[in-house]
C-alpha atoms as a PDB file:
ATOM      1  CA  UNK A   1     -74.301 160.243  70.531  1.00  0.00           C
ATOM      2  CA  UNK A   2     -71.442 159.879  68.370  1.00  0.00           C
ATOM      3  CA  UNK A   3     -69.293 162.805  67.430  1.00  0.00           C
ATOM      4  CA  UNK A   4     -66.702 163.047  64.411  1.00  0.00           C
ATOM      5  CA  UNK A   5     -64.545 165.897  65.222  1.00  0.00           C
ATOM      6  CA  UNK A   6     -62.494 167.497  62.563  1.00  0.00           C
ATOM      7  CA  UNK A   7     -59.760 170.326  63.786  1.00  0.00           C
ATOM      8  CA  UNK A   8     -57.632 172.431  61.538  1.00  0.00           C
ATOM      9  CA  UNK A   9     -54.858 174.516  61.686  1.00  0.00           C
ATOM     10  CA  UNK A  10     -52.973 176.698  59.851  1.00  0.00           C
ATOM     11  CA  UNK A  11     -49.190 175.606  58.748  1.00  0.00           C
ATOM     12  CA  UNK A  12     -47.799 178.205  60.847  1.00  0.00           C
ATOM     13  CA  UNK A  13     -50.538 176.992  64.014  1.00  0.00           C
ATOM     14  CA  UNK A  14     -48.759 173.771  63.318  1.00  0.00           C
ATOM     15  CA  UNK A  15     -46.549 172.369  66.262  1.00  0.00           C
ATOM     16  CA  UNK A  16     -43.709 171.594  64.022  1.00  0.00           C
ATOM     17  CA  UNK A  17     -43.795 174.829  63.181  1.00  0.00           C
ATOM     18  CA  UNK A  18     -44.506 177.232  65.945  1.00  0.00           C
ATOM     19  CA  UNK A  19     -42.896 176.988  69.307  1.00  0.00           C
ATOM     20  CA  UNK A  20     -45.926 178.090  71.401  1.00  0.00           C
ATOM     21  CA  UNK A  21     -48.118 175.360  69.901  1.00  0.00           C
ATOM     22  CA  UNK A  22     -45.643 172.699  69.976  1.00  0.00           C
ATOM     23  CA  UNK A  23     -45.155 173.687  73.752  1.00  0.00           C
ATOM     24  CA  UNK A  24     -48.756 173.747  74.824  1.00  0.00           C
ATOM     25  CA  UNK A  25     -49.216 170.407  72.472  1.00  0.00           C
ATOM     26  CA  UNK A  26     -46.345 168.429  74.542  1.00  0.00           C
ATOM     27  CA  UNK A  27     -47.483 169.682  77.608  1.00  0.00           C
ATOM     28  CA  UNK A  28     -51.359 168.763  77.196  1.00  0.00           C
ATOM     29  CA  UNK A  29     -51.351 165.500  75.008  1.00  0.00           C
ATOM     30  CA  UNK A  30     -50.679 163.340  77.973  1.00  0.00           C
ATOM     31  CA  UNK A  31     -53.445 164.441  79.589  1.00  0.00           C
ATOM     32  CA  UNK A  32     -55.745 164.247  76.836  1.00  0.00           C
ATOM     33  CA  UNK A  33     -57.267 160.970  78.157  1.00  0.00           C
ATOM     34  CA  UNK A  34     -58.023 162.088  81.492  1.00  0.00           C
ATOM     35  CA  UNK A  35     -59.516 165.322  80.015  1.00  0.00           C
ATOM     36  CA  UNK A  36     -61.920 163.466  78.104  1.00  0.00           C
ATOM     37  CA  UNK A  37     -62.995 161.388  80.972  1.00  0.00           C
ATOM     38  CA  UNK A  38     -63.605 164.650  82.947  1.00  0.00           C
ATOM     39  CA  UNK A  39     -65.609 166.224  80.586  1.00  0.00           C
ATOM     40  CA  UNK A  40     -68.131 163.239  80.246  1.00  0.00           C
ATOM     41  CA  UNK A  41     -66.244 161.972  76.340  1.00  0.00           C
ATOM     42  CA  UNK A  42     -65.335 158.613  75.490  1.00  0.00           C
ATOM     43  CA  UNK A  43     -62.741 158.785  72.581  1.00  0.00           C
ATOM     44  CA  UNK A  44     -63.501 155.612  70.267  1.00  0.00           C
ATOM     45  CA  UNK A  45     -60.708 156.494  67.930  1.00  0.00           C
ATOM     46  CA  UNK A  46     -57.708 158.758  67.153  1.00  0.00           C
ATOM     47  CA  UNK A  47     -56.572 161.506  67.547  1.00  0.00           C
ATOM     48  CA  UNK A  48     -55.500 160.501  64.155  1.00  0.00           C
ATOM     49  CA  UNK A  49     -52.902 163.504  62.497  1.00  0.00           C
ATOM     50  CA  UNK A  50     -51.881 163.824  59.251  1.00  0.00           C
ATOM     51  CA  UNK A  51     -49.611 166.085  56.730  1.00  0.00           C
ATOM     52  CA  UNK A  52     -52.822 168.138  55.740  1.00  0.00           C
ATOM     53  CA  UNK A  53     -52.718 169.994  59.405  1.00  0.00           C
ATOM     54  CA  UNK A  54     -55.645 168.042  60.283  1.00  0.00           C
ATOM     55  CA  UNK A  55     -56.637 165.960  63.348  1.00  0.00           C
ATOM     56  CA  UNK A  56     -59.750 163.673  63.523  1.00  0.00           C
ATOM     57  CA  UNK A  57     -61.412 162.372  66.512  1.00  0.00           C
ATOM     58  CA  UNK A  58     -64.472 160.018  66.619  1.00  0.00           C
ATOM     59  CA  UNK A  59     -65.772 160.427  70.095  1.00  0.00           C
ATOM     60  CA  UNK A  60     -68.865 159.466  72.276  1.00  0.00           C
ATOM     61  CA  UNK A  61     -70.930 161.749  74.442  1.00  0.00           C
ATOM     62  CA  UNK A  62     -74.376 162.230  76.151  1.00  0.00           C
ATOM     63  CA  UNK A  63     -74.571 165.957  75.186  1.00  0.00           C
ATOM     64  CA  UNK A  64     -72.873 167.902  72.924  1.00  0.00           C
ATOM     65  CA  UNK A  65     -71.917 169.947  76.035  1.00  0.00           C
ATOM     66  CA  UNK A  66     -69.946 167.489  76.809  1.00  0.00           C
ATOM     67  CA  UNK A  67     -68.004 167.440  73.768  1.00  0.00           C
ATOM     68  CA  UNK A  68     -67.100 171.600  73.906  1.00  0.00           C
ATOM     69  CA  UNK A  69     -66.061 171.350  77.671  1.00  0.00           C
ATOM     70  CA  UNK A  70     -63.226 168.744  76.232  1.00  0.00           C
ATOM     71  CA  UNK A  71     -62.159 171.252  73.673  1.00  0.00           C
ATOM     72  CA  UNK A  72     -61.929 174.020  75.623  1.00  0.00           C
ATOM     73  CA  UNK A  73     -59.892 172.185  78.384  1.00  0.00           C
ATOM     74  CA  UNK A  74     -57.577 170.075  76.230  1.00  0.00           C
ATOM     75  CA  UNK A  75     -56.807 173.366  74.495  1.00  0.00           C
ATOM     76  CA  UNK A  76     -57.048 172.007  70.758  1.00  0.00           C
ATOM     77  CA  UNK A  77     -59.707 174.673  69.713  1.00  0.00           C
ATOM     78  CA  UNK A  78     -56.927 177.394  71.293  1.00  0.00           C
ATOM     79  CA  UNK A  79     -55.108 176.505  67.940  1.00  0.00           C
ATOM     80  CA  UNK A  80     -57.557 174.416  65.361  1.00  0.00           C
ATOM     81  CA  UNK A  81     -60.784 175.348  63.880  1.00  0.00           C
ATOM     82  CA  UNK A  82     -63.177 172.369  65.067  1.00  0.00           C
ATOM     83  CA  UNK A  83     -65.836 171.121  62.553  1.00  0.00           C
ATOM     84  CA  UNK A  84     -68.037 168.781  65.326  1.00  0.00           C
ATOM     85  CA  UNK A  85     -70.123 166.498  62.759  1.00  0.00           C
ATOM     86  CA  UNK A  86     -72.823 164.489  65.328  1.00  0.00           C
ATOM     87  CA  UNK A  87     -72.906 161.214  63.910  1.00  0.00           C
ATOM     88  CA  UNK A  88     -74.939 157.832  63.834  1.00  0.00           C
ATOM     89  CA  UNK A  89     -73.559 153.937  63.189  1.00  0.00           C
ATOM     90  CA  UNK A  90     -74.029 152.597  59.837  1.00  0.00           C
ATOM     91  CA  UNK A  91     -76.336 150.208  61.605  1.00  0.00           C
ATOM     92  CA  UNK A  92     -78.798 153.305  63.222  1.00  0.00           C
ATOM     93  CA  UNK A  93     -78.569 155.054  59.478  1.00  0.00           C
ATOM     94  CA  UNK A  94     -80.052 151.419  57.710  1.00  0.00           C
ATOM     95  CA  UNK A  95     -82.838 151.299  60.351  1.00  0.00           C
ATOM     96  CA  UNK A  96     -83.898 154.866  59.539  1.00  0.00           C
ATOM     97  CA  UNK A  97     -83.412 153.777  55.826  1.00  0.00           C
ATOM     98  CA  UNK A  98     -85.343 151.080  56.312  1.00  0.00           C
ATOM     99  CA  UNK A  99     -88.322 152.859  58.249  1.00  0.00           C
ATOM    100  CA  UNK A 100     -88.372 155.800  55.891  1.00  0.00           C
ATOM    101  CA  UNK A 101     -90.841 156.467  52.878  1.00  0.00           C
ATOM    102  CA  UNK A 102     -88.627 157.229  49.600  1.00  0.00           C
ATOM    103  CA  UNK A 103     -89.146 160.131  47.636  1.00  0.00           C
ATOM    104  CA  UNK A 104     -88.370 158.926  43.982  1.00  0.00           C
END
């Protein structure tokens, strides 16, 4: 299953903001990888960050399980609120448009 993850954070959450953050941020980033591994994620793409104090991952996992166990340990829902959006691929979605009856 495919997973778009969507964290915010506050400006003053923000790790070029607030010391504590940009601490735990430098500290866990590195290992980021190796906590997805652990926890049973591929990450397809991203982290991506941008100026609107939001960071998107696309990731891949058998359960959704999965997916919290890598938030928890990398630490980013410690300091984001995480929208998890499970997800299909444009070519799963045309199938299912193809196979379904329309209503109008």
């Amino acid at each position: 299953m495919l997973y778009v993850l969507l964290a915010t954070h506050s400006p003053e959450a923000c790790p070029t903001s607030n010391s504590r953050t940009k601490e735990l941020l430098l500290r866990v980033a590195p290992d980021i990888p190796g906590i997805a591994e652990k926890s049973g994620v591929t990450i397809l793409a991203g982290p991506f960050v941008n100026r609107e104090h939001t960071v998107i991952v696309i990731a891949e996992a058998e359960k959704s399980e999965n997916v919290d166990r890598f938030l928890v340990d990398s630490r980013i829902a410690q300091w984001n609120r995480v929208h998890i959006l499970p997800s299909l691929k444009m070519e799963e979605v045309l199938d299912q448009v193809r196979e379904s009856e329309s209503v109008f």
